[in-house]
Protein backbone atom coordinates (compact mmCIF):
# COMPACT_ATOMS: atom_id res chain seq x y z
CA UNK A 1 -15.02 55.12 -38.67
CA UNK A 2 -12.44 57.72 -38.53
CA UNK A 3 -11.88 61.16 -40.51
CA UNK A 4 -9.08 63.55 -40.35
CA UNK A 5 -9.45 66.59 -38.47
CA UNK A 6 -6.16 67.86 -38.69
CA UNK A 7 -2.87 66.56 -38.70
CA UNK A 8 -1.04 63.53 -41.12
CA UNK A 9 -1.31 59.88 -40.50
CA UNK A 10 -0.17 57.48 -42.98
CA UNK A 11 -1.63 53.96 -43.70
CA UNK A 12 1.21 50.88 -44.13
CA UNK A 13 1.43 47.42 -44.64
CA UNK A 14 4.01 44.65 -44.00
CA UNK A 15 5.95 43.65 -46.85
CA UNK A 16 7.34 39.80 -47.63
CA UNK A 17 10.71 40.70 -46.19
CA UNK A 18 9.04 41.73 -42.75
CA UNK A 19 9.67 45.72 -43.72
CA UNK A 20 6.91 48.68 -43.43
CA UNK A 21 5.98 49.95 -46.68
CA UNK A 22 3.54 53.21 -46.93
CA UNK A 23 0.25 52.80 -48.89
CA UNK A 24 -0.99 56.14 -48.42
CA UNK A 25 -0.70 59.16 -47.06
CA UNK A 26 -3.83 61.05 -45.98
CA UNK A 27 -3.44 64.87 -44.90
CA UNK A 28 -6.64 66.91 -45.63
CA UNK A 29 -9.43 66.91 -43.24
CA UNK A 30 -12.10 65.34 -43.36
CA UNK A 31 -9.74 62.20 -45.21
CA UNK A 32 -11.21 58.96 -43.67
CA UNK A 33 -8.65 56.88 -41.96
CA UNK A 34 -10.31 53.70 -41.63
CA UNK A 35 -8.08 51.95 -44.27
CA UNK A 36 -10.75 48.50 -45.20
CA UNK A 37 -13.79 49.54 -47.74
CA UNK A 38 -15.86 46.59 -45.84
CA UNK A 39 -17.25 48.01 -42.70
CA UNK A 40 -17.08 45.47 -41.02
CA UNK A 41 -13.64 43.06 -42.17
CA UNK A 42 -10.41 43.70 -40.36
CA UNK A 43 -8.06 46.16 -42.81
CA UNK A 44 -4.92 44.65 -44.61
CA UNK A 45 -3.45 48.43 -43.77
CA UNK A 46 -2.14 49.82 -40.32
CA UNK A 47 -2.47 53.32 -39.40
CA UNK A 48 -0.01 55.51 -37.82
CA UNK A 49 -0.05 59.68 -37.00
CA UNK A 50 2.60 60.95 -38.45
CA UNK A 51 2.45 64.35 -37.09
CA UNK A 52 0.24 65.39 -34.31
CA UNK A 53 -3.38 65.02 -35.26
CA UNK A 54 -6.92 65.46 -34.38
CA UNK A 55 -9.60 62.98 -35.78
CA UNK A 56 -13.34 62.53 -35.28
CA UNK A 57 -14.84 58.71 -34.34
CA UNK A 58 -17.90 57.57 -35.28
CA UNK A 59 -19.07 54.32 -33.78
CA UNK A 60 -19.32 51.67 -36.69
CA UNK A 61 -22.71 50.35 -35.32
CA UNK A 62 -24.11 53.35 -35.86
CA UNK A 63 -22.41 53.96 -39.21
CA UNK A 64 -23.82 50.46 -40.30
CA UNK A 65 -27.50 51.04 -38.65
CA UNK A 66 -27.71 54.62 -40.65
CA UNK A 67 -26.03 53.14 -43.47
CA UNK A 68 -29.59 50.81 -43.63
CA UNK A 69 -31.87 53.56 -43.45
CA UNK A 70 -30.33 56.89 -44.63
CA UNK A 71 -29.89 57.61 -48.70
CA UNK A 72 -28.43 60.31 -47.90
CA UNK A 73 -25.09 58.31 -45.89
CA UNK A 74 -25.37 56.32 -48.87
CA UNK A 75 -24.68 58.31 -50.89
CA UNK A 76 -21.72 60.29 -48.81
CA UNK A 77 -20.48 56.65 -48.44
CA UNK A 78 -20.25 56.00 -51.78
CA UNK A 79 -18.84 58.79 -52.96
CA UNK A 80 -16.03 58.44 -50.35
CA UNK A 81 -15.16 55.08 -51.51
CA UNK A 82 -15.11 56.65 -55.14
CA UNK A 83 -12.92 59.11 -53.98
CA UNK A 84 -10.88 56.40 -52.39
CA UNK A 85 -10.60 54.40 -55.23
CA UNK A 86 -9.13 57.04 -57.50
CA UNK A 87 -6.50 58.04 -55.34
CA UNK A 88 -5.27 54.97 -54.96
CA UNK A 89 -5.34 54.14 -58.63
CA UNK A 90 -4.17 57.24 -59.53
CA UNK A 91 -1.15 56.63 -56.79
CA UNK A 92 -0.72 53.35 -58.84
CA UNK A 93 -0.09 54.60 -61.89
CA UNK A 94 2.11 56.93 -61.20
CA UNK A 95 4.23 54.59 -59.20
CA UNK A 96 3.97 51.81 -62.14
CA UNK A 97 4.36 54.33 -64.90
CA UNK A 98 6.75 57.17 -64.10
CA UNK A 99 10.02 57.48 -63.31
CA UNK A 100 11.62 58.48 -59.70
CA UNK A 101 12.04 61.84 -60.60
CA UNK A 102 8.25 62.75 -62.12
CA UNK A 103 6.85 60.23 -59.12
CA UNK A 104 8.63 62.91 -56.57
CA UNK A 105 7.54 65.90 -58.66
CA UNK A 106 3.89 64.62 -58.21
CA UNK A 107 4.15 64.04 -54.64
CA UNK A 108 5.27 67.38 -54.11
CA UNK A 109 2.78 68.92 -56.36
CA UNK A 110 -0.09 66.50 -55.00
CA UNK A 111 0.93 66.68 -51.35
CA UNK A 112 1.99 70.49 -50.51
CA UNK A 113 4.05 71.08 -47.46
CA UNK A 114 3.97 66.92 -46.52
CA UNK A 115 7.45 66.69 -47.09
CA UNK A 116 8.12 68.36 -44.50
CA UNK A 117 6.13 66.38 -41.94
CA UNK A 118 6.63 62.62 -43.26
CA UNK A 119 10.32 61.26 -42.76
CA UNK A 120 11.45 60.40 -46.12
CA UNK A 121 12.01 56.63 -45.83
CA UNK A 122 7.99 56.57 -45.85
CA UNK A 123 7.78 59.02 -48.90
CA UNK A 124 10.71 56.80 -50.39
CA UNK A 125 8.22 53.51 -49.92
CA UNK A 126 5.13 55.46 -50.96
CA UNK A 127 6.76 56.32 -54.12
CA UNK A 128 8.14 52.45 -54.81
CA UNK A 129 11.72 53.87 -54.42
CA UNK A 130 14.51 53.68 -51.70
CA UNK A 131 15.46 55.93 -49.18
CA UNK A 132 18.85 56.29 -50.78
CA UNK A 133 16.90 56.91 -54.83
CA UNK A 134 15.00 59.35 -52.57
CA UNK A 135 17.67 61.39 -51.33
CA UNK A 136 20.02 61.20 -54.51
CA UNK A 137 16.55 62.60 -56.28
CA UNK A 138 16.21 65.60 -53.86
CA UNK A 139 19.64 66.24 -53.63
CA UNK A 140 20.01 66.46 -57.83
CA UNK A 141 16.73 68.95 -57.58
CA UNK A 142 18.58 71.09 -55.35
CA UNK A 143 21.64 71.63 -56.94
CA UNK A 144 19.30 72.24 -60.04
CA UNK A 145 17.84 74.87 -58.20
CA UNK A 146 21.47 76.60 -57.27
């Protein structure tokens, strides 16, 4: 298992036309970066640092032996995976129910300071958008701002 110390790493998957697509994007510590709930089954989700970053391992076997004996872990574990689960839903619905410009608002609201850090085509694919939607949006903002 592996949390986030510091830093920005982003988990991806393959798409059907053979193109990286960004699931999520995890940048506060203590974030776990193992991207499958099941301890144990191989993850559907790559992970890549985005920025220079410092994590903490935890051997798995160990996870898994404490995970038998300790209500405690249990419960950490659990709440992690609820934790999990909302921000990914919560990700969902925005993409499914909001339109480019209120997705980007939220991810700059939601994400402080990570625009800076994560090139936009992964923001772009984050946020169900292009590249190009991406940059027309923050180019629009800006001279809204002027």
């Amino acid at each position: 298992m592996t949390l986030l110390i510091s830093g920005v790493a982003r988990g991806y998957y393959i798409d059907a036309a053979g193109k990286d697509a960004t699931d999520c994007i995890a940048w506060r510590p203590g974030e776990v970066l193992t991207p499958a709930a099941g301890l144990q089954t191989p993850s559907p989700v790559f992970l890549e640092a985005v920025s220079a970053i410092d994590v903490l391992m935890i051997d798995m076997k160990c996870i898994i032996d404490l995970l038998e004996t300790s209500l405690g872990l249990n419960r950490l574990y659990n709440l992690l995976l609820l934790r999990s689960w909302d921000y990914h839903w919560a990700i969902k619905r925005v993409v499914s129910q909001c339109k480019a410009k209120d997705r980007y608002l939220w991810f700059l609201k939601e994400f402080p300071g990570v625009v800076d850090i994560v090139p936009g085509r992964h923001i772009a694919t984050f946020l169900g958008m292009t590249p190009v939607t991406l940059s027309r949006l923050r180019s629009a903002l800006r001279a809204e701002e002027d």
